[in-house]
C-alpha atoms as a PDB file:
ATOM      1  CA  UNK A   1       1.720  40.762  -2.172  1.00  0.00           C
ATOM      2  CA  UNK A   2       3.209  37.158  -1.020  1.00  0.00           C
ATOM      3  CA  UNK A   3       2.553  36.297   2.677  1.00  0.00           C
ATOM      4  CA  UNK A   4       5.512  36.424   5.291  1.00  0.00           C
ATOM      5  CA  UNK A   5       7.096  33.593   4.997  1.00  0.00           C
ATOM      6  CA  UNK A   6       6.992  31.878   8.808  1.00  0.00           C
ATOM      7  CA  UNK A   7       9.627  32.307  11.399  1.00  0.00           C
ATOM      8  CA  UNK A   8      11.460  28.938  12.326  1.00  0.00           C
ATOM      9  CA  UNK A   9      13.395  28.147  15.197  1.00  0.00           C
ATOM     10  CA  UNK A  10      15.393  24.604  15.113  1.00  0.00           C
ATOM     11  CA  UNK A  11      17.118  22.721  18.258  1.00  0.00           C
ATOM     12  CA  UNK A  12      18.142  19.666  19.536  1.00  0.00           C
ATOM     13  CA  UNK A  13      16.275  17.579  22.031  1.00  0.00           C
ATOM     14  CA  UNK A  14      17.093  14.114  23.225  1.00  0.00           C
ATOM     15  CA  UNK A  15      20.168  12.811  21.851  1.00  0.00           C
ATOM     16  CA  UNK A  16      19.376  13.805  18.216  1.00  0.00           C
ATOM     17  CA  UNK A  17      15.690  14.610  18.117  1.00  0.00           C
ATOM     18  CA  UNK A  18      15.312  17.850  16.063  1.00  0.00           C
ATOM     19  CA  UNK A  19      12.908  19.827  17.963  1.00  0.00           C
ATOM     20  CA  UNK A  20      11.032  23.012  15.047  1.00  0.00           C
ATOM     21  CA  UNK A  21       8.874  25.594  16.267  1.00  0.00           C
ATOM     22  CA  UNK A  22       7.303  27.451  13.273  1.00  0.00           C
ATOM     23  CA  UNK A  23       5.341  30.532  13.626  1.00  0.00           C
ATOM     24  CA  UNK A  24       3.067  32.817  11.907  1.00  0.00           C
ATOM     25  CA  UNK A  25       4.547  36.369  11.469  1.00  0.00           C
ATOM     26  CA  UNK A  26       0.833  37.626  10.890  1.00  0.00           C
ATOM     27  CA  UNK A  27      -0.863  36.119  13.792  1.00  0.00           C
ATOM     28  CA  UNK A  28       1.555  35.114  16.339  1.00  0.00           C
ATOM     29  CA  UNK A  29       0.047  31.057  16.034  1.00  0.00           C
ATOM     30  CA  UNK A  30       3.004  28.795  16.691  1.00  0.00           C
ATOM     31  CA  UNK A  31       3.212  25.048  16.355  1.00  0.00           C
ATOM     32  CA  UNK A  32       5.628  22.492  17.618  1.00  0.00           C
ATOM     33  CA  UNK A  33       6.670  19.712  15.165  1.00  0.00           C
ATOM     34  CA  UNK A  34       6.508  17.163  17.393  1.00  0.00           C
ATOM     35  CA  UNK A  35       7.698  17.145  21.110  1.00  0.00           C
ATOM     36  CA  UNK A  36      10.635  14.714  21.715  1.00  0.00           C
ATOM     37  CA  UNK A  37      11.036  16.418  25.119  1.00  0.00           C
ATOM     38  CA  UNK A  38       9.602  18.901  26.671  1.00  0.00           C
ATOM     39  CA  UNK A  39      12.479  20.986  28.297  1.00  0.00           C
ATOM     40  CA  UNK A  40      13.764  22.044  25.348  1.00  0.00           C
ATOM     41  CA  UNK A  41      10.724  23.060  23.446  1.00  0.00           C
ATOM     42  CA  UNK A  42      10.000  25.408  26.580  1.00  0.00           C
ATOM     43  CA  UNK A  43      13.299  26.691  26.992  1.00  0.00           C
ATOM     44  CA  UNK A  44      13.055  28.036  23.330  1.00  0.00           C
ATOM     45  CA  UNK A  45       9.408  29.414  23.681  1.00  0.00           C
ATOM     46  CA  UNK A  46      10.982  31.433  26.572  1.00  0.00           C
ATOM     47  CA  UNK A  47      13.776  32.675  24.537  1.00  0.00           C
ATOM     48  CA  UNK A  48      11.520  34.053  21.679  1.00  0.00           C
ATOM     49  CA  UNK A  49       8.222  35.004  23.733  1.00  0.00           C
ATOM     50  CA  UNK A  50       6.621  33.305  21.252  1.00  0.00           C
ATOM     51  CA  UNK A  51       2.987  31.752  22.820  1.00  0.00           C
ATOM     52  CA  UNK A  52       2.688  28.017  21.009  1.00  0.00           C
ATOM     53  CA  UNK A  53      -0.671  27.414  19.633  1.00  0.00           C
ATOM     54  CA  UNK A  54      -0.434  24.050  18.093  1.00  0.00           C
ATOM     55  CA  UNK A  55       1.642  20.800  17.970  1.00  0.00           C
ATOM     56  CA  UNK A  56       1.381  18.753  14.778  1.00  0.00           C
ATOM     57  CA  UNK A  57       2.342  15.268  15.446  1.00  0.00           C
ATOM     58  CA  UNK A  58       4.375  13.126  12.766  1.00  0.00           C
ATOM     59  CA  UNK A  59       3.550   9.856  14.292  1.00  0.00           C
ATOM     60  CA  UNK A  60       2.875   7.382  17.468  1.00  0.00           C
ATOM     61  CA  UNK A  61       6.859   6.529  18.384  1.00  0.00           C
ATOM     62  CA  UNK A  62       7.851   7.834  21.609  1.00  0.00           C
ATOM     63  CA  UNK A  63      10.643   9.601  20.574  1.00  0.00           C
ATOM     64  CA  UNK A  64       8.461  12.368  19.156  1.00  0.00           C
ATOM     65  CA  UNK A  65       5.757  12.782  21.366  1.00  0.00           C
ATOM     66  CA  UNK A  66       6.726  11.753  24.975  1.00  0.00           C
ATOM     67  CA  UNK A  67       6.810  15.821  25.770  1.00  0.00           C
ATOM     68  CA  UNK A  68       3.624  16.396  24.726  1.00  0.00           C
ATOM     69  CA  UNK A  69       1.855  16.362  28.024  1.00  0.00           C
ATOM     70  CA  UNK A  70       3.917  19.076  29.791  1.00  0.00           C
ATOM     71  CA  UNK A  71       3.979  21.277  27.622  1.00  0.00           C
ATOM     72  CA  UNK A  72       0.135  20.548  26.910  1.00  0.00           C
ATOM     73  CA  UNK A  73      -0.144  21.966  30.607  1.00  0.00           C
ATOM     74  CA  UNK A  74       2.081  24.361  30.287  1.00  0.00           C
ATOM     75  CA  UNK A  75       0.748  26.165  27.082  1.00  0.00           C
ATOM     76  CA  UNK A  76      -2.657  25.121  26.209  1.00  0.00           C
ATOM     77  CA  UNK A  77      -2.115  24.097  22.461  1.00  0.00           C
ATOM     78  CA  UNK A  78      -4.429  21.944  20.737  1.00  0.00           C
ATOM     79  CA  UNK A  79      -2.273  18.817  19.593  1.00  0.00           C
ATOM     80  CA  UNK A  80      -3.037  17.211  16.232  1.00  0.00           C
ATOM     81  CA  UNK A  81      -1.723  13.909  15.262  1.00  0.00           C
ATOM     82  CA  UNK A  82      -2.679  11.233  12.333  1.00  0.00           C
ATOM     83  CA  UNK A  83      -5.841   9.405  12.763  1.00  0.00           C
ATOM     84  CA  UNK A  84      -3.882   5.953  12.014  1.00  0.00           C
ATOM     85  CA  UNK A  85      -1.943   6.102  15.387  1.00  0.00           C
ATOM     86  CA  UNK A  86      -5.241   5.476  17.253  1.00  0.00           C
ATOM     87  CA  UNK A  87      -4.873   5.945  21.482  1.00  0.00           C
ATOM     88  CA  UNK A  88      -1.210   5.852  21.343  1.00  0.00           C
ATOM     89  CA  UNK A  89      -0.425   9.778  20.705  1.00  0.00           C
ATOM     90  CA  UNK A  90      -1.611  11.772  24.355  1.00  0.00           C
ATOM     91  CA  UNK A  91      -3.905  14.592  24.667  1.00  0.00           C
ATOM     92  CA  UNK A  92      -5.354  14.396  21.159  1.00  0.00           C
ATOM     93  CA  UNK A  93      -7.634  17.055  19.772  1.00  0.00           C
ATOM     94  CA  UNK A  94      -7.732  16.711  16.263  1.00  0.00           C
ATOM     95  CA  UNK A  95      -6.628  13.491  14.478  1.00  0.00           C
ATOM     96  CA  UNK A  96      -6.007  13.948  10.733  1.00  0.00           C
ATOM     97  CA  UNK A  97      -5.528  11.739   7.189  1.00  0.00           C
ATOM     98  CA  UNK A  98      -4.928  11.888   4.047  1.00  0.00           C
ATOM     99  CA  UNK A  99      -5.834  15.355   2.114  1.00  0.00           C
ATOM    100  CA  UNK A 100      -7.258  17.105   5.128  1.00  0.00           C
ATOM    101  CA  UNK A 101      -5.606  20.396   5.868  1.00  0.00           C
ATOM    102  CA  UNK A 102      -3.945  21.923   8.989  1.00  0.00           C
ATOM    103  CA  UNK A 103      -3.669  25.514  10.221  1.00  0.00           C
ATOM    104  CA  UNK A 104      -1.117  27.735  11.882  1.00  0.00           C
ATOM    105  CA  UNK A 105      -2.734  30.974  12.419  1.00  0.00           C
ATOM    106  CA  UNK A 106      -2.559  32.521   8.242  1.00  0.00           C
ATOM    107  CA  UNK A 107      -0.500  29.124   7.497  1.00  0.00           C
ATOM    108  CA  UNK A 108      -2.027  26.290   5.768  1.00  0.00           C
ATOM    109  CA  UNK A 109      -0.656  22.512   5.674  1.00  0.00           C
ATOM    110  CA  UNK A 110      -1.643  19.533   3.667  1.00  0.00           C
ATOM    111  CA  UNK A 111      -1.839  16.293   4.985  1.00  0.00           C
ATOM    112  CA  UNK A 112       0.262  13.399   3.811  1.00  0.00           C
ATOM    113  CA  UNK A 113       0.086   9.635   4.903  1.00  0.00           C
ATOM    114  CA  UNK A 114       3.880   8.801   4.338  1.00  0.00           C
ATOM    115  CA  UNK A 115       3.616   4.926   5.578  1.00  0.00           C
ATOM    116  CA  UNK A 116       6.895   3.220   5.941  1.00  0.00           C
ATOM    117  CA  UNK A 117       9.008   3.864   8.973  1.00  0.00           C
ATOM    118  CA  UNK A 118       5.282   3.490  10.690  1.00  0.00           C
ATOM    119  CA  UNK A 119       2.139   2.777   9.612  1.00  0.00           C
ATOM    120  CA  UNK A 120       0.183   6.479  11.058  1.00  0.00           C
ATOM    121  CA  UNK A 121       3.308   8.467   9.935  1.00  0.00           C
ATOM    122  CA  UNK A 122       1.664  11.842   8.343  1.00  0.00           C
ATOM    123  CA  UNK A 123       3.907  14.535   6.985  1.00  0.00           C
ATOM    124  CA  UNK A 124       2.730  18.137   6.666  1.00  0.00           C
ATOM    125  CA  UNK A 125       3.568  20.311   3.724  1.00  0.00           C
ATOM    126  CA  UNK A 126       3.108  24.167   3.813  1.00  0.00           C
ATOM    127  CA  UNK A 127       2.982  24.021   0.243  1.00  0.00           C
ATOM    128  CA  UNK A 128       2.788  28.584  -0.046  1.00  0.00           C
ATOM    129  CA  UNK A 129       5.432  28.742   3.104  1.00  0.00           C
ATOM    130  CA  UNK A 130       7.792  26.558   0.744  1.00  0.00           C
ATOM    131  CA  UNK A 131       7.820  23.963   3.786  1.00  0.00           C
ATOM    132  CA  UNK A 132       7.338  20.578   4.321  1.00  0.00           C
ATOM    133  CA  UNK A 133       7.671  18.299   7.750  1.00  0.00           C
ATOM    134  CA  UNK A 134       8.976  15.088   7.389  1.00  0.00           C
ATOM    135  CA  UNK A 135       9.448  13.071  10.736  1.00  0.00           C
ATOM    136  CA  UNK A 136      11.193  10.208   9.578  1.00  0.00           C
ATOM    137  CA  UNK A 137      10.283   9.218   6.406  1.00  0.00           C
ATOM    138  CA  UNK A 138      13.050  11.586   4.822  1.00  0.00           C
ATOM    139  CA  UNK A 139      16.225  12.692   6.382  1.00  0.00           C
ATOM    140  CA  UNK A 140      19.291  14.749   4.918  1.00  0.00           C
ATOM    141  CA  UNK A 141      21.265  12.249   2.958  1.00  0.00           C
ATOM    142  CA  UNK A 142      18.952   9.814   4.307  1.00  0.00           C
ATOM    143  CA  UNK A 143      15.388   7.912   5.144  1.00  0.00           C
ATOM    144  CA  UNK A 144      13.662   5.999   8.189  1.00  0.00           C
ATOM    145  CA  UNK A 145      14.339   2.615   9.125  1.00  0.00           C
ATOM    146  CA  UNK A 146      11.382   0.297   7.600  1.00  0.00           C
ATOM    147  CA  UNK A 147       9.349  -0.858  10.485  1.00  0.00           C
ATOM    148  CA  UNK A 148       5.885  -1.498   9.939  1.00  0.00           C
ATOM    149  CA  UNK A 149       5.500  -2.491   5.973  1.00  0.00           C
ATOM    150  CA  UNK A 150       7.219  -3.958   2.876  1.00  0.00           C
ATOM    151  CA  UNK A 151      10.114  -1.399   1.901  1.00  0.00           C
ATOM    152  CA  UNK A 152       8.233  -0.630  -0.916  1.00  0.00           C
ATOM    153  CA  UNK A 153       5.985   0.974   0.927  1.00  0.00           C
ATOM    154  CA  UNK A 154       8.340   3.742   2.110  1.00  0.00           C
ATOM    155  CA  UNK A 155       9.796   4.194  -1.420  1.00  0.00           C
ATOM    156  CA  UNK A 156       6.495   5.289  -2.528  1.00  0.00           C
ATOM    157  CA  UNK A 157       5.989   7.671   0.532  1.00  0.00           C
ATOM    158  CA  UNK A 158       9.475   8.992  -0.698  1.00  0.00           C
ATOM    159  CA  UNK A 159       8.517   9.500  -4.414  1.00  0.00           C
ATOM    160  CA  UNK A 160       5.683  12.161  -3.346  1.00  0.00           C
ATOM    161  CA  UNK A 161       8.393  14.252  -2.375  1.00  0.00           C
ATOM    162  CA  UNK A 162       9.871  14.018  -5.321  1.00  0.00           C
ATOM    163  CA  UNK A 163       7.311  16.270  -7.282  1.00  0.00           C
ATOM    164  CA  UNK A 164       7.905  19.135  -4.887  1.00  0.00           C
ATOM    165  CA  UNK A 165       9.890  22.314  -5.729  1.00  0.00           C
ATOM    166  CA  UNK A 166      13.545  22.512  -5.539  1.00  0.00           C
ATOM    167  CA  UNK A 167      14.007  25.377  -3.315  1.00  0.00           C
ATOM    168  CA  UNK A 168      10.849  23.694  -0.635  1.00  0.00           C
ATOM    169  CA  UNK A 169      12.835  23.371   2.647  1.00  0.00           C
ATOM    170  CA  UNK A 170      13.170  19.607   4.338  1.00  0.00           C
ATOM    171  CA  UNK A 171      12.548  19.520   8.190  1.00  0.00           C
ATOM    172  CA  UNK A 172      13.397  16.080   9.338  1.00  0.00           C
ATOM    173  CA  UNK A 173      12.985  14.652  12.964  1.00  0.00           C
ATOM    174  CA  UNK A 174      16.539  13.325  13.712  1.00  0.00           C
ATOM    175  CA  UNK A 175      20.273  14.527  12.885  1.00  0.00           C
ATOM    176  CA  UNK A 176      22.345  11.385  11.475  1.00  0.00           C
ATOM    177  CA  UNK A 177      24.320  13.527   8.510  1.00  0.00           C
ATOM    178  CA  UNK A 178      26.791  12.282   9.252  1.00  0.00           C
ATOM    179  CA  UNK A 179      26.250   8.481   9.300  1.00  0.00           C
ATOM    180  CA  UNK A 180      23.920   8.964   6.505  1.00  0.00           C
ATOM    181  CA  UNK A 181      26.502  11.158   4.508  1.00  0.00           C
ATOM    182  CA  UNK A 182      29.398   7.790   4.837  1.00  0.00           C
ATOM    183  CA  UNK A 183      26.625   5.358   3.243  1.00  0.00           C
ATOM    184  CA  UNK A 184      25.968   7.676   0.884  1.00  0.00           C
ATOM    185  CA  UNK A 185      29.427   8.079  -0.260  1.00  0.00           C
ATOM    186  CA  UNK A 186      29.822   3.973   0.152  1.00  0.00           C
ATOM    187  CA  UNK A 187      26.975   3.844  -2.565  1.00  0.00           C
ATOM    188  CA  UNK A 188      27.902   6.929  -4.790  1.00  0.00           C
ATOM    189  CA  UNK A 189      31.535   7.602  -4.497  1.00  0.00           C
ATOM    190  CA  UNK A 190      31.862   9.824  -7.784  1.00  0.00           C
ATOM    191  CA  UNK A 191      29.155  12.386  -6.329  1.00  0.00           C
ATOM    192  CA  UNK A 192      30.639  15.623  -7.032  1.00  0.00           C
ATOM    193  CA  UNK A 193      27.713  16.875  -5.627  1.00  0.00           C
ATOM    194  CA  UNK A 194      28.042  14.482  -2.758  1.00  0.00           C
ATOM    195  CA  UNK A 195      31.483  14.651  -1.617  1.00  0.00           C
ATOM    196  CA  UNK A 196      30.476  17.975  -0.774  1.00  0.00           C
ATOM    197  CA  UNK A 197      27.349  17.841   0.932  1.00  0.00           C
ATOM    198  CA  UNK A 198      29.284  15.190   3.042  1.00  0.00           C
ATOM    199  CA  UNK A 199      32.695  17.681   3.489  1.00  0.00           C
ATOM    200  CA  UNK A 200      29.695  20.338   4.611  1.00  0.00           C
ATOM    201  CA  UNK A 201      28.385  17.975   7.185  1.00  0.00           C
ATOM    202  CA  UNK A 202      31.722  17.674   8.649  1.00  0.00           C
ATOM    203  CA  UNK A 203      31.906  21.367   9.145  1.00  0.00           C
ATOM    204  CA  UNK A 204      29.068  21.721  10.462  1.00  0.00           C
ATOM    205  CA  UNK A 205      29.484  18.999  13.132  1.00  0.00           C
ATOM    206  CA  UNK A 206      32.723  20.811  14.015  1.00  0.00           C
ATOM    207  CA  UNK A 207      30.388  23.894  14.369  1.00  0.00           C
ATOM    208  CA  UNK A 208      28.493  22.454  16.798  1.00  0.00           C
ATOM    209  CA  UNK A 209      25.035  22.792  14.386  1.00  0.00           C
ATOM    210  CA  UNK A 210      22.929  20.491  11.594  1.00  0.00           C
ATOM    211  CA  UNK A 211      21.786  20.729   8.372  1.00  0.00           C
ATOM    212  CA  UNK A 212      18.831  20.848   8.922  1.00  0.00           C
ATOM    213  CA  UNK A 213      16.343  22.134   7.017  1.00  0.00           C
ATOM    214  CA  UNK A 214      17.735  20.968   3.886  1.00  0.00           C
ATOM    215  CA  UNK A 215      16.406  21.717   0.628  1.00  0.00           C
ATOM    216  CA  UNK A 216      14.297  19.066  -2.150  1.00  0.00           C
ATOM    217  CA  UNK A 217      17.215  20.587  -4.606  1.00  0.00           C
ATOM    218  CA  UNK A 218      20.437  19.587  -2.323  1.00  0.00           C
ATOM    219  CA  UNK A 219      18.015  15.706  -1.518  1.00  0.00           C
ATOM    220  CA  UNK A 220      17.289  15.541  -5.266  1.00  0.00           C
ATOM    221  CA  UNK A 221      21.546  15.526  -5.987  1.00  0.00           C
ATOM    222  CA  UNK A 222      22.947  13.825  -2.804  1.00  0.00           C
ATOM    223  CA  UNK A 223      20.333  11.456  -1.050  1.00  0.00           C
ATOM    224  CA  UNK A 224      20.944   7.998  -2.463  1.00  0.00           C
ATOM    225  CA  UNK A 225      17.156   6.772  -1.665  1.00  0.00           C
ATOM    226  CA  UNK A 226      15.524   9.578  -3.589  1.00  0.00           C
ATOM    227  CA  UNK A 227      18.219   8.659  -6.376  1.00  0.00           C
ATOM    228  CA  UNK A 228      17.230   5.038  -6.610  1.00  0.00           C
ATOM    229  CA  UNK A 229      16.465   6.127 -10.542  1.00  0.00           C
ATOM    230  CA  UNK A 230      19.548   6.416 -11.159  1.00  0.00           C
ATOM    231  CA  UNK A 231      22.015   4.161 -12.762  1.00  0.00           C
ATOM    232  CA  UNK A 232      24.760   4.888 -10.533  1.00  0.00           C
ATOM    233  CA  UNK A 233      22.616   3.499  -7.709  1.00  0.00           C
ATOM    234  CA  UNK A 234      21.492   0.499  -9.552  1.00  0.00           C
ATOM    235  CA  UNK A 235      25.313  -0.391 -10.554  1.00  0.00           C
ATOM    236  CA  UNK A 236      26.394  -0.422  -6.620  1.00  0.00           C
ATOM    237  CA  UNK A 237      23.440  -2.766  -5.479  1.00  0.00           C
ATOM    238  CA  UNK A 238      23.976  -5.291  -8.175  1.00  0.00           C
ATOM    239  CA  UNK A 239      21.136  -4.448 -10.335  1.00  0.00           C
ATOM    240  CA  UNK A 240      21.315  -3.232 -13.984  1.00  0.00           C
ATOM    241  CA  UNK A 241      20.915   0.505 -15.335  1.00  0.00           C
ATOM    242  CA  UNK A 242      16.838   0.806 -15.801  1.00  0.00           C
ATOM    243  CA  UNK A 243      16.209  -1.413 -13.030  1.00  0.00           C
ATOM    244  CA  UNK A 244      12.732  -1.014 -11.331  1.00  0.00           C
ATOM    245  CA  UNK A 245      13.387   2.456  -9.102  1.00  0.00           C
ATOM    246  CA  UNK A 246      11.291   0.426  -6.053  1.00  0.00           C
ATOM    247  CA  UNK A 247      14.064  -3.029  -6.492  1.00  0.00           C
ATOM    248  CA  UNK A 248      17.260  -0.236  -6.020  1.00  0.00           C
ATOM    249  CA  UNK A 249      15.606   1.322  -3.394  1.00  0.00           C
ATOM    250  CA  UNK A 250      14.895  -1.549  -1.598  1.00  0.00           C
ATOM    251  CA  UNK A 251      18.587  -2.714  -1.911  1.00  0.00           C
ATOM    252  CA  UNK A 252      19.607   0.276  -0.905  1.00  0.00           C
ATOM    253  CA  UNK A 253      17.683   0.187   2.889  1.00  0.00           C
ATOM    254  CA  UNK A 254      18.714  -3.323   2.875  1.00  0.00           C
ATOM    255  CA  UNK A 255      22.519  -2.602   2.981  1.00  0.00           C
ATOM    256  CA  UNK A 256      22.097   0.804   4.982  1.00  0.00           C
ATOM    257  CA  UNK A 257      20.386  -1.468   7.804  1.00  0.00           C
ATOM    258  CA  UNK A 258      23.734  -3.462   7.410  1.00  0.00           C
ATOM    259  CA  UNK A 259      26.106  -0.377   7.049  1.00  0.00           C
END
C-alpha cells in the first residue's frame, strides 16, 4: 500500500518569497522550506495546528533564512542547512552534502548540491512523495540569477532535474511567473505550450495566487533554460540547431539578466 502522500501548505512571505510547510500525514513531523520571514510561517502553523519539526535550508542568502531564529524559539525544530554555507545559516543542527539523506517524520529526502545561483545551494528531493525543493536554482518558467560560478555551472545543476518524473511537483523559493513567462515568450514565441502557461499565469495573478508547485512535465514544455536542447532556443540566441545545450543556456541567462 503506497504511503500518504504529504500535506503541503504554500504562502507568500516577503515580497515574493514562497514560504512551504510540508508535513507527514503518518507522524505529524513538519518542515519549513526555508524561512524568509518568520510571521508568516507562524501565522500558517496556527491556522493548521500543525507542530513544525524541521526546517530544511536551501542556502546561505538572507532572503531564505533571516526567520529562522524566531521561529527556532518559538517551535523547537532542528534546522538543517548545506554544509557549504559554513557559519552563515543561524542555529544549525545538522549541515548536509551531497547524497546524504533528510527526514520528515515517514518522509525521506535526498540531498542535492545544485551550485549556481550560490555556491552551498542544496535542493531536496522526496523522490517516493513525488517532490522536490528547489530554492532558486529552478523557478516556473524560469532559473536563479548566476552569482557565485561560471553559468555553466548552474546549467548542469539544472540538467539533474531533468531525469526526474514528469508528474514530480517543483517547489521554488520566489514567484516571478510572470516576468519569467514575457522572456520566455521573447525567446519562444511559437510555444503552443507556452502561450498558455503564460495566459495561465495571468489568471492566476488576477486570482490573487501562484503557480507554484509546478510540475517537471509543464518545466520540461515551457521553461526556456531546461529547453536549451532545443533548436528553437538555439535559433533565438544566435547559435545553430545542435549547438552545445551548456553555449544556449548560457545565452539564454545572459539576455534574461538584460531582459
Amino acid at each position: 500500500m503506497a504511503a500518504p502522500k504529504p500535506e503541503i501548505r504554500t504562502f507568500l512571505c516577503r515580497s515574493d518569497n514562497i514560504g512551504v510547510l510540508m508535513r507527514d500525514p503518518a507522524t505529524g513531523a513538519c518542515a519549513a522550506i526555508d524561512v524568509p520571514e518568520a510571521a508568516p510561517v507562524l501565522k500558517v502553523l496556527d491556522e493548521t495546528g500543525w507542530r513544525l519539526t524541521d526546517i530544511l535550508v536551501t542556502h546561505r542568502h538572507a532572503d531564505h533564512i533571516e526567520g529562522i531564529p524566531e521561529v527556532k524559539r518559538a517551535t523547537g525544530a532542528r534546522v538543517t542547512a548545506p554544509a557549504k554555507a559554513g557559519g552563515a545559516v543561524p542555529e544549525v543542527d545538522v549541515a548536509v552534502s551531497e547524497g546524504d539523506t533528510v527526514r520528515v517524520g515517514d518522509l525521506a529526502g535526498q540531498v542535492w548540491e545544485t551550485p549556481g545561483h550560490c555556491a552551498d545551494h542544496v535542493t531536496y528531493w522526496f523522490r517516493d512523495a513525488g517532490i522536490v525543493f528547489a530554492g532558486d536554482t529552478l523557478f516556473t518558467l524560469g532559473c536563479g540569477r548566476v552569482m557565485e560560478s561560471p553559468p555553466e555551472t548552474l546549467w548542469h545543476s539544472l540538467t539533474r532535474f531533468l531525469a526526474l518524473p514528469d508528474g514530480t511537483e517543483v517547489f521554488s523559493g520566489h514567484d516571478y511567473v510572470l516576468s519569467n513567462a514575457r522572456f520566455a515568450l521573447a525567446a519562444e514565441p511559437d510555444n503552443e505550450n507556452l502561450k498558455a502557461r503564460a495566459e495561465e499565469a495571468e489568471r492566476a495573478s488576477r486570482e490573487n495566487r501562484f503557480l507554484i508547485p509546478s510540475t517537471l512535465g509543464i518545466e520540461r514544455a515551457t521553461n526556456p533554460f531546461l529547453r536549451s536542447t532545443e533548436s528553437a532556443l538555439a535559433r533565438a540566441v544566435d547559435l545553430s540547431p545542435g549547438a552545445d545545450p551548456a553555449a544556449v543556456f548560457v545565452a539564454l541567462r545572459a539576455w534574461k539578466n538584460r531582459f
